[in-house]
Protein backbone atom coordinates (compact mmCIF):
# COMPACT_ATOMS: atom_id res chain seq x y z
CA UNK A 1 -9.48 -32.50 -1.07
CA UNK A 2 -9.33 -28.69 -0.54
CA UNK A 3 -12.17 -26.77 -0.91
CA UNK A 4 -12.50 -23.04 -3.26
CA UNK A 5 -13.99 -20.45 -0.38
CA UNK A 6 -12.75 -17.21 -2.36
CA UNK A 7 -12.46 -16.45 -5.94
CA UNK A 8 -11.38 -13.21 -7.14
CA UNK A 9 -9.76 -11.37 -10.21
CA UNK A 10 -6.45 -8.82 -10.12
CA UNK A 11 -5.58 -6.46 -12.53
CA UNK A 12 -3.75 -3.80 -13.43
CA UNK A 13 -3.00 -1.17 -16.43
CA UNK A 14 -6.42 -0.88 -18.05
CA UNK A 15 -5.35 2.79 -19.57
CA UNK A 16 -8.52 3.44 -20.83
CA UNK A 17 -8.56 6.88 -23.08
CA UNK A 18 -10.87 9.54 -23.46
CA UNK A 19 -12.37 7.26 -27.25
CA UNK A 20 -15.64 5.83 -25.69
CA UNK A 21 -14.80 2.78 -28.40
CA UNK A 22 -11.09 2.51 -26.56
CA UNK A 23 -10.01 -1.58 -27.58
CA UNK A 24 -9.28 -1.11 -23.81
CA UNK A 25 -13.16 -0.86 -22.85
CA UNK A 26 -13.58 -3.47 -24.99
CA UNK A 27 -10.91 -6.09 -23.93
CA UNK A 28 -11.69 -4.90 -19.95
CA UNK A 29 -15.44 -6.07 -20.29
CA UNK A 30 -14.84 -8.97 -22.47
CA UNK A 31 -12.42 -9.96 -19.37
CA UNK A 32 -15.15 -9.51 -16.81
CA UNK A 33 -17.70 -11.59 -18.88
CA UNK A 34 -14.81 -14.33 -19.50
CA UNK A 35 -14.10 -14.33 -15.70
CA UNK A 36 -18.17 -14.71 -14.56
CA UNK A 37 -17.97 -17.79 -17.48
CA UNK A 38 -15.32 -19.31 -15.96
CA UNK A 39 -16.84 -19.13 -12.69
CA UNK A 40 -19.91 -20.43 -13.47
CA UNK A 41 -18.04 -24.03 -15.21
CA UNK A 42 -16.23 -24.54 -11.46
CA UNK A 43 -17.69 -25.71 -8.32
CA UNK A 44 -17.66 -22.89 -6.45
CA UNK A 45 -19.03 -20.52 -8.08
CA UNK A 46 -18.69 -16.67 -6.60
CA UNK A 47 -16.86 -13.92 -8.24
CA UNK A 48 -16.36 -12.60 -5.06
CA UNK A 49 -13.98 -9.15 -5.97
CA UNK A 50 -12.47 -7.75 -8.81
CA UNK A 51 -9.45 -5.52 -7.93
CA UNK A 52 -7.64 -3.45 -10.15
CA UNK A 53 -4.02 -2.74 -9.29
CA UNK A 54 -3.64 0.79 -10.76
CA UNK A 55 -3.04 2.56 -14.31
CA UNK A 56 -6.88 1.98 -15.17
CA UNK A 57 -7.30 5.57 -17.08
CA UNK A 58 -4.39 6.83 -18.86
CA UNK A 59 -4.51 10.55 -17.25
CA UNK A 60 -7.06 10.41 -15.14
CA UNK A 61 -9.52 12.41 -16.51
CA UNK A 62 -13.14 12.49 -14.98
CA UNK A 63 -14.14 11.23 -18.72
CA UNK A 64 -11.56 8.47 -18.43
CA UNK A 65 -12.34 7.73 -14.56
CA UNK A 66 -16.50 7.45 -15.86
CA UNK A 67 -16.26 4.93 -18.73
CA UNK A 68 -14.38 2.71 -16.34
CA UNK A 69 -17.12 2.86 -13.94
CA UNK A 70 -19.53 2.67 -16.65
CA UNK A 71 -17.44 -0.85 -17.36
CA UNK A 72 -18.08 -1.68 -14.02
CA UNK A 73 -21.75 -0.87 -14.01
CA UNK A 74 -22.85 -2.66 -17.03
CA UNK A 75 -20.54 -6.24 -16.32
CA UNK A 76 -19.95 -6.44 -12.41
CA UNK A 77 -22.84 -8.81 -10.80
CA UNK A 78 -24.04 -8.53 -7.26
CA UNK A 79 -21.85 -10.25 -5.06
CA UNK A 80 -18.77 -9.37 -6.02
CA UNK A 81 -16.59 -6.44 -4.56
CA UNK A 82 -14.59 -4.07 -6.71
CA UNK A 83 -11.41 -2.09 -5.51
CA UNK A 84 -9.29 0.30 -7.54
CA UNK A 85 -6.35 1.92 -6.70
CA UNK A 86 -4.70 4.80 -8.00
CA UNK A 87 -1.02 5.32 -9.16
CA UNK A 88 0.81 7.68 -11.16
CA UNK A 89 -1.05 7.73 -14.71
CA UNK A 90 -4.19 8.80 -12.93
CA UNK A 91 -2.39 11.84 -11.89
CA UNK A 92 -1.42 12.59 -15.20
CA UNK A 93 -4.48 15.58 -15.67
CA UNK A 94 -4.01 19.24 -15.30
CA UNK A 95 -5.07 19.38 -11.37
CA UNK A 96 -2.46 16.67 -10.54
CA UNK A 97 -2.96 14.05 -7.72
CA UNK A 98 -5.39 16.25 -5.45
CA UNK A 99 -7.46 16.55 -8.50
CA UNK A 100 -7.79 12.84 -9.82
CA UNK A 101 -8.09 11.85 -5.60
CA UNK A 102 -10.62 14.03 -5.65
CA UNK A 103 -12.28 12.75 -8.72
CA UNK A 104 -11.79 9.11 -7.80
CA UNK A 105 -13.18 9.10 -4.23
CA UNK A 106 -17.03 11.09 -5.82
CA UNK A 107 -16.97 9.13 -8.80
CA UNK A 108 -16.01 5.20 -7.37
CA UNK A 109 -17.53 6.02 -3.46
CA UNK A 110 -14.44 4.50 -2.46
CA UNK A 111 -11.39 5.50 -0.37
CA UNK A 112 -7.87 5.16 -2.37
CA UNK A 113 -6.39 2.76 0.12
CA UNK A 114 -8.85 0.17 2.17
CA UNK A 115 -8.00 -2.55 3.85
CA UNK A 116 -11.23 -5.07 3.79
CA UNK A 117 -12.40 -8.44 4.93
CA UNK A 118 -14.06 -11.34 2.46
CA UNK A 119 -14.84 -14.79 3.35
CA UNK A 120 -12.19 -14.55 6.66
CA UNK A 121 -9.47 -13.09 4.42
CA UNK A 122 -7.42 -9.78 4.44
CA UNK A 123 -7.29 -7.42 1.84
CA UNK A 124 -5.00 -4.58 1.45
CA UNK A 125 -4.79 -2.29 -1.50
CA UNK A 126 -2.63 1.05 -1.05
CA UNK A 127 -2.51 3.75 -3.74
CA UNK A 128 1.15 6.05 -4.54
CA UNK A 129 1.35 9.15 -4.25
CA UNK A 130 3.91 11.29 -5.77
CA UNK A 131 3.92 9.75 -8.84
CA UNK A 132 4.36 6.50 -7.77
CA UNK A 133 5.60 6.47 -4.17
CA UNK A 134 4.73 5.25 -1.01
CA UNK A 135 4.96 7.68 1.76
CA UNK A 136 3.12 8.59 4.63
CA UNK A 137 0.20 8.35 5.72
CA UNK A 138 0.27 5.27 3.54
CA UNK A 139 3.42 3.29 5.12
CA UNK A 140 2.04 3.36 8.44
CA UNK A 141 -1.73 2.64 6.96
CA UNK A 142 -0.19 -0.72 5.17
CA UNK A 143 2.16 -1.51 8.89
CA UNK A 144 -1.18 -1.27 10.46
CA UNK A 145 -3.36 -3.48 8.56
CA UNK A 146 -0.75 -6.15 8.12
CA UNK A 147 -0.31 -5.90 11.83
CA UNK A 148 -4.22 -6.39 12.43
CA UNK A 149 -4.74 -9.26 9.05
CA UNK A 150 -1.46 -11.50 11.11
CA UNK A 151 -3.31 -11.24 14.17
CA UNK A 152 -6.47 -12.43 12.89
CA UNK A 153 -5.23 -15.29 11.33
CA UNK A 154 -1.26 -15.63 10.83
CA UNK A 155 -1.31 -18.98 8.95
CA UNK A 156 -3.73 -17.35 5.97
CA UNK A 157 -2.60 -15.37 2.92
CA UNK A 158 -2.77 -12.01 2.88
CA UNK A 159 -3.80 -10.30 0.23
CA UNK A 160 -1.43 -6.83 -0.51
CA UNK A 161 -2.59 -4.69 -3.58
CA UNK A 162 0.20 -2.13 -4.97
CA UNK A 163 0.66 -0.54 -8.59
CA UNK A 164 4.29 -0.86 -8.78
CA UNK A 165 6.36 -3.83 -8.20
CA UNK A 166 8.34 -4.55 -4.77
CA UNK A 167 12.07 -3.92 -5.91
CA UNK A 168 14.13 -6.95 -6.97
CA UNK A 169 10.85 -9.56 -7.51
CA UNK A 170 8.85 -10.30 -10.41
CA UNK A 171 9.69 -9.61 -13.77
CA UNK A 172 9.85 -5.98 -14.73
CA UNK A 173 11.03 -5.17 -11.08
CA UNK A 174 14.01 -3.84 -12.81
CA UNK A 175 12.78 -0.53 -13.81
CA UNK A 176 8.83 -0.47 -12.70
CA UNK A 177 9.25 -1.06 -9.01
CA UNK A 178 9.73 0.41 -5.69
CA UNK A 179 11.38 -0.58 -2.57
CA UNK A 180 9.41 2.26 -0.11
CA UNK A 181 6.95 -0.84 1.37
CA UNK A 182 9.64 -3.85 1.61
CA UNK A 183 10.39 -3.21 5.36
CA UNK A 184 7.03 -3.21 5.81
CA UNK A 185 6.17 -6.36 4.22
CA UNK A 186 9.48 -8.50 5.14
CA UNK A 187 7.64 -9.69 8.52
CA UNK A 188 4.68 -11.40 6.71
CA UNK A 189 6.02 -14.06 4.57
CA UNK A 190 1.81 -15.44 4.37
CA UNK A 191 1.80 -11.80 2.24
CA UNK A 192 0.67 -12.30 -1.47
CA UNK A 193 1.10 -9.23 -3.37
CA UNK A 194 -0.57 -8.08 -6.51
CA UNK A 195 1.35 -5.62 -9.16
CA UNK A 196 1.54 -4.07 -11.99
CA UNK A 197 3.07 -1.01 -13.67
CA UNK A 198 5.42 -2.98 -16.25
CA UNK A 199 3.12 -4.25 -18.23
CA UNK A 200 4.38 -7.18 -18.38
CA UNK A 201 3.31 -10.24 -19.35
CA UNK A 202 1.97 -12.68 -16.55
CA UNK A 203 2.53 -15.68 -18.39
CA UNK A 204 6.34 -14.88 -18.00
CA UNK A 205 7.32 -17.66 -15.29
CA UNK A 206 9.03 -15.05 -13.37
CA UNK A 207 6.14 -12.99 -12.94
CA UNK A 208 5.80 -15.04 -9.97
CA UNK A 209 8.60 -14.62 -7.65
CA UNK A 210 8.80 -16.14 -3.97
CA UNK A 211 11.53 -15.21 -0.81
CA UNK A 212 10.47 -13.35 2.61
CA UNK A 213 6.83 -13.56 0.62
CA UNK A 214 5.13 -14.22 -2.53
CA UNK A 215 4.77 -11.36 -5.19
CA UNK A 216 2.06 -11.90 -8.97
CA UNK A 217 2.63 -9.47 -11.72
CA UNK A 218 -0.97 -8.18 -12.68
CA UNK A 219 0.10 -7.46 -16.51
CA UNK A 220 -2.05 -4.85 -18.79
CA UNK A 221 -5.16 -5.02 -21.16
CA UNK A 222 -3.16 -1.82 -23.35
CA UNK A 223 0.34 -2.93 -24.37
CA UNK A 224 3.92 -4.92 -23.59
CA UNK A 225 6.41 -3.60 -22.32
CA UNK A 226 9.42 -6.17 -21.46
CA UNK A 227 12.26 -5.61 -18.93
CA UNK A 228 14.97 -6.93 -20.88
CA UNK A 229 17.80 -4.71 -23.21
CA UNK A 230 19.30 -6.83 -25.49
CA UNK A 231 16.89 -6.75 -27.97
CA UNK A 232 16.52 -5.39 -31.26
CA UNK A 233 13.64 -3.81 -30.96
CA UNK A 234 13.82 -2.10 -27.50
CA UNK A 235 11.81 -3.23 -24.60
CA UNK A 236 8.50 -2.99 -26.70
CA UNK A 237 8.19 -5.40 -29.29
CA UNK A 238 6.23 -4.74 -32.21
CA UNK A 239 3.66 -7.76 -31.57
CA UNK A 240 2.90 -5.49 -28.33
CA UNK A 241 -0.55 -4.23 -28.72
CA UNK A 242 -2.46 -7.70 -28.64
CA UNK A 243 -2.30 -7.49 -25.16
CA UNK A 244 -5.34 -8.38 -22.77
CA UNK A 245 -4.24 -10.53 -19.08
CA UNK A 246 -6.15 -10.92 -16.16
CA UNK A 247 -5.50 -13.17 -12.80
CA UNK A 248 -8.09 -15.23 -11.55
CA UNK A 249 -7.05 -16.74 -7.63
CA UNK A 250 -8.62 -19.29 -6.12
CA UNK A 251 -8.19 -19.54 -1.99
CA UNK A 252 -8.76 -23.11 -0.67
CA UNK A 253 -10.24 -24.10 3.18
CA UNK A 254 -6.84 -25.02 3.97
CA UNK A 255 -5.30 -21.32 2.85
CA UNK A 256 -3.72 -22.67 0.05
CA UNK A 257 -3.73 -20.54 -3.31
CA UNK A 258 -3.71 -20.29 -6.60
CA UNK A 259 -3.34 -18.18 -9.05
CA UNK A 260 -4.27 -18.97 -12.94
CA UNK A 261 -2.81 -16.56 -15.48
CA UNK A 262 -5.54 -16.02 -18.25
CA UNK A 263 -5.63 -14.44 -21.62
CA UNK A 264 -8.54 -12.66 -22.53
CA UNK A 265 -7.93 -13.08 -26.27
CA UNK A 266 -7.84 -16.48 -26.95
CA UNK A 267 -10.23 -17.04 -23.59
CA UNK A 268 -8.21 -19.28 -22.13
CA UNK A 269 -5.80 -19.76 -19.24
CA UNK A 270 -1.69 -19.92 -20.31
CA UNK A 271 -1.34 -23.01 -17.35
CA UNK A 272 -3.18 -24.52 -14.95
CA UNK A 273 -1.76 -22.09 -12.59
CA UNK A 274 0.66 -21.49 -9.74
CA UNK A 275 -0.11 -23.12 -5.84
CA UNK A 276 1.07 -22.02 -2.96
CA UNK A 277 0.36 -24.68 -0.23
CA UNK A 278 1.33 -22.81 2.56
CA UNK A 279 1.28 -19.22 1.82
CA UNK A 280 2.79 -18.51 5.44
CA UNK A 281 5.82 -20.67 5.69
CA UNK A 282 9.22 -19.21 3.38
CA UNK A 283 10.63 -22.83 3.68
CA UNK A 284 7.82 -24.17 1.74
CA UNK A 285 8.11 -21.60 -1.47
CA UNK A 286 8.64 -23.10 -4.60
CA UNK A 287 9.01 -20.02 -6.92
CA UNK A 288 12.51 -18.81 -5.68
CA UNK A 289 14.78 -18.00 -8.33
CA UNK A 290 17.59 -20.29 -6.10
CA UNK A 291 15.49 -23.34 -6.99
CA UNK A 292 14.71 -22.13 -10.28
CA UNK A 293 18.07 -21.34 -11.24
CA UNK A 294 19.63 -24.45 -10.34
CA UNK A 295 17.13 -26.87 -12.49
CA UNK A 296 16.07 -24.96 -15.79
CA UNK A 297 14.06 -26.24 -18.18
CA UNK A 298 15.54 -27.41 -21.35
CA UNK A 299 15.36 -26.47 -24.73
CA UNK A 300 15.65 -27.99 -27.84
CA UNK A 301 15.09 -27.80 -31.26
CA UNK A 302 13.89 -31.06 -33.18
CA UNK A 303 15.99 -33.40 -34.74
CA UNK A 304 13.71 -31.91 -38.02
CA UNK A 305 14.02 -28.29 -37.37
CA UNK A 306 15.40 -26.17 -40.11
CA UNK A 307 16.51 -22.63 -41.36
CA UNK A 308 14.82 -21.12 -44.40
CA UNK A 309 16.48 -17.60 -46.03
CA UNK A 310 15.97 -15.43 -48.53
CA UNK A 311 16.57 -11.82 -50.03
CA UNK A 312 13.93 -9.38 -49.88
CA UNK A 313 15.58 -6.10 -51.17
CA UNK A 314 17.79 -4.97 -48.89
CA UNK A 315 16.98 -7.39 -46.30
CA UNK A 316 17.88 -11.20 -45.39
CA UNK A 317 14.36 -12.95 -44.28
CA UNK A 318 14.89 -15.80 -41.43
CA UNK A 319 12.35 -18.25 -40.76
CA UNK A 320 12.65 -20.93 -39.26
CA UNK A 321 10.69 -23.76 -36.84
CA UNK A 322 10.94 -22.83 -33.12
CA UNK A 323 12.43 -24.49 -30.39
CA UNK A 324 10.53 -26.83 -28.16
CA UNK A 325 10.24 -26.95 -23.71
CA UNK A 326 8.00 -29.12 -22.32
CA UNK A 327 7.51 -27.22 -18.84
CA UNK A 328 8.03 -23.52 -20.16
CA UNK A 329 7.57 -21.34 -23.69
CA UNK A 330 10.71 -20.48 -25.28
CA UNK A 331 11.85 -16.57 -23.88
CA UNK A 332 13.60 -15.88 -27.14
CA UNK A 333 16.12 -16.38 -29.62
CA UNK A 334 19.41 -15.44 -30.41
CA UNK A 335 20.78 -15.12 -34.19
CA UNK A 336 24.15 -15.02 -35.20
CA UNK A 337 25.57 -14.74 -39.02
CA UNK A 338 29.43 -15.62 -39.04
CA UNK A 339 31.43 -15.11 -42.74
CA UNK A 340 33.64 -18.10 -43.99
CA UNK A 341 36.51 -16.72 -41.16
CA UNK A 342 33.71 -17.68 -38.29
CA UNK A 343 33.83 -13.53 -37.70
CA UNK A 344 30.38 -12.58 -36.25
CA UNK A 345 29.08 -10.36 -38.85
CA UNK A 346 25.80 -9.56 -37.25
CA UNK A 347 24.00 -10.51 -34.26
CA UNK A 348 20.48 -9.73 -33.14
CA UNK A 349 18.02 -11.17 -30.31
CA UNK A 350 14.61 -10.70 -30.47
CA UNK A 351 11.33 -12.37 -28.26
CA UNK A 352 9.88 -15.54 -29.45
CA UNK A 353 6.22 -13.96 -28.59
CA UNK A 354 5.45 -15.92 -25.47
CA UNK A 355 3.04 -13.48 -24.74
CA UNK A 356 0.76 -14.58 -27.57
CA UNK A 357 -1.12 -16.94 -28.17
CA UNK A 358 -1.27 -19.63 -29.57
CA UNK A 359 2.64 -19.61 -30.06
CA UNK A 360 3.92 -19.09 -33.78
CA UNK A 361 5.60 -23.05 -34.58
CA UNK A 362 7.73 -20.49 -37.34
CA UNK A 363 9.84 -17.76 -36.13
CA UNK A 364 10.85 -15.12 -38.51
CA UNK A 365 13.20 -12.03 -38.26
CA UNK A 366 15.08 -9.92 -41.09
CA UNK A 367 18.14 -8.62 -40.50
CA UNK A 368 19.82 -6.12 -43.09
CA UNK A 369 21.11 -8.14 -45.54
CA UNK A 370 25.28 -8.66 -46.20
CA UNK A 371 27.40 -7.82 -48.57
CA UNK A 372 28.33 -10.93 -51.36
CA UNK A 373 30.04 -13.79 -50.01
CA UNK A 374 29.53 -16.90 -48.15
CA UNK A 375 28.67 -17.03 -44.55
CA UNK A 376 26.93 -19.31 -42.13
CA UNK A 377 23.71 -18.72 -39.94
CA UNK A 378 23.43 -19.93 -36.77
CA UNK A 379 19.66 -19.98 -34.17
CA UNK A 380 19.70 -20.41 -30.81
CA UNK A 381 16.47 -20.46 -28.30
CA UNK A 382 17.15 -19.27 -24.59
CA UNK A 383 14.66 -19.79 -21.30
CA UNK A 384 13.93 -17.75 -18.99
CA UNK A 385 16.49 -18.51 -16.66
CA UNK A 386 19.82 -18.16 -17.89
CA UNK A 387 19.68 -21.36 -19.85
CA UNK A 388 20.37 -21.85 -23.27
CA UNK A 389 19.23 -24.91 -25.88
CA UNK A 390 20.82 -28.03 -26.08
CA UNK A 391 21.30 -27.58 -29.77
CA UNK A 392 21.16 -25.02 -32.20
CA UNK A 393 19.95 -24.46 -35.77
CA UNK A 394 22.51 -24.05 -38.86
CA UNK A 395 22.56 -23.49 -42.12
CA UNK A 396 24.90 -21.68 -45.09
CA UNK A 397 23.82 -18.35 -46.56
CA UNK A 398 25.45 -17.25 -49.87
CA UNK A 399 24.47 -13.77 -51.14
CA UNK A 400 25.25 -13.13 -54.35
């Protein structure tokens, strides 16, 4: 049985404020002391780094860039290494990206991209510049490093830090992303890299995401933000403040990996996590959206599940007991009020709160409530991958 030789914790989107009593602060240290805790209950015990992916002070201002450090300070134990990198809300102060470079290299003693060995493994964390860009010197800094981690040991993961996500991987790669580092990366499949920028949530199955390598979204201790447009809301629900995720990874003696999504609220991980057997050979990934694609899970409401209505003023209240998945949580629902013609009259979609935990076993929504007349109500869950229930929830609605 596989051995743990390297333990460490990514991160990303901290956005700590200029309040000394930020919930930030509070949910970033009650992470670290949740991650030594966890630790300490395996095996192998270590905390061996903490790196955080970017987006840790809101604008970057020396007060901002001090109470993380002071984070740091008071909950990091010896042993363990900590990286930060900076990206584009750290530039977001009056002097601008010289000024918050400046600021980050005399306050953290630490150069904004570093490329660093622990336990025989390769780490690489690169910061943007230009908002949140990858230029030069950086893309030749990365080619380098990547160049000199293969050589050392081309069957092991490497380990690729970067605020925003590659284009076209995890979730939120829609809009948060970048494609300036791609042709740099394509030749390393044994690459694992760490994002953030979305802020979304890492308990989303597709913030994993595997083809020429493997790419974790880092999520946010602030807020959600979703990368999805359909729903009625925006792309920020209005459950998205209770927000604190973390990554803990694991690295094995036989360079497998995994990586265990964790919420800091509820101190717990989502799953048991996501392995990666052989982080160097493409054929073996699991996580493609091909394989995912063709064998969703299903969805299904129970043969019990019903609809409950009612007015409340100007509004009709839906509630109603949520959909069931045995390998995933439900990505959302879709609601659809027909009249007695079967002509939609209104139709909203809105998240099922995934993100949360524990999981709500009673939806609600209101939509505006119809004019008199009879009409029929209609619920439908969908995954994550283009897949839809098996069955969907009815009932009649008469408004008087």
């Amino acid at each position: 049985m596989a051995k743990t030789v390297l333990r460490f914790m990514a991160c990303s989107d901290l956005h700590y404020t200029d309040d000394p009593h930020c919930v930030e602060k509070q949910r970033f240290e009650e992470g670290l002391r949740q991650l030594y805790a966890y630790a300490e209950r395996q095996d192998y015990k270590p905390v061996d780094a903490v790196y955080i992916v970017g987006d840790f002070a809101t604008s970057g201002s020396t007060t901002q860039m001090e109470m993380v450090q002071e984070s740091l300070n008071r909950e990091i134990r010896p042993g363990t290494r900590i990286n930060l990198s900076l990206a584009s809300h750290e530039y977001q102060c009056p002097d601008g990206e010289t000024g918050a470079r400046e600021r980050f290299e005399k306050i953290y003693n630490q150069n904004a991209d570093t490329h660093v060995v622990i336990n025989g493994f390769h780490f690489i964390s690169v910061s943007t510049t230009n908002g949140c860009r990858f230029q030069e010197p950086q893309i030749t800094f990365c080619r380098q490093a990547l160049h000199e981690a293969h050589q050392d040991g081309p069957k092991k993961p490497i380990f690729f830090f970067q605020h925003p996500h590659p284009r076209n991987t995890v979730y939120g790669s829609i809009v948060w992303a970048n494609s300036d580092l791609m042709p740099t990366l394509l030749p390393y499949p044994q690459v694992i890299t760490f994002s953030g920028h979305s802020h979304a949530p890492i308990n989303d199955p597709r913030s994993i995401h595997q083809e020429h390598f493997t790419s974790v979204g880092t999520g946010t201790f602030s807020y959600f933000e979703l990368d999805e447009f359909d729903k009625a809301y925006g792309t920020r629900p209005p459950d998205k403040g209770n927000a604190a995720q973390m990554l803990i990874v694991e690295v094995h003696d036989d360079n497998s990996v995994r990586i265990i999504p964790y919420d800091v609220l509820t101190n717990q991980p989502f799953h048991e996590g996501w392995v990666i057997e052989k982080p160097w050979d493409p054929d073996s990934f699991i996580y493609t959206a091909e394989k995912r694609l063709r064998n969703p899970a299903k969805l299904y409401f129970p043969d019990r599940a019903n609809i409950e209505t009612s007015a409340v003023g100007d509004r009709l209240h839906v509630v109603f007991d949520a959909a069931q998945c045995r390998e995933e949580p439900i990505n959302d629902y879709v609601l659809t009020l027909r009249d007695k013609d079967g002509v939609v009259q209104n139709r909203v979609c809105f998240w099922s709160s995934f993100y949360i935990l524990p999981m709500t076993d009673k939806p609600a929504f209101d939509i505006p409530l119809p004019p008199p007349g009879e009409y029929e109500l209609t619920v439908r869950a969908r995954g994550f991958w283009h897949n839809s229930s098996e069955n969907e929830l009815r009932c009649r609605v008469f408004v008087d």
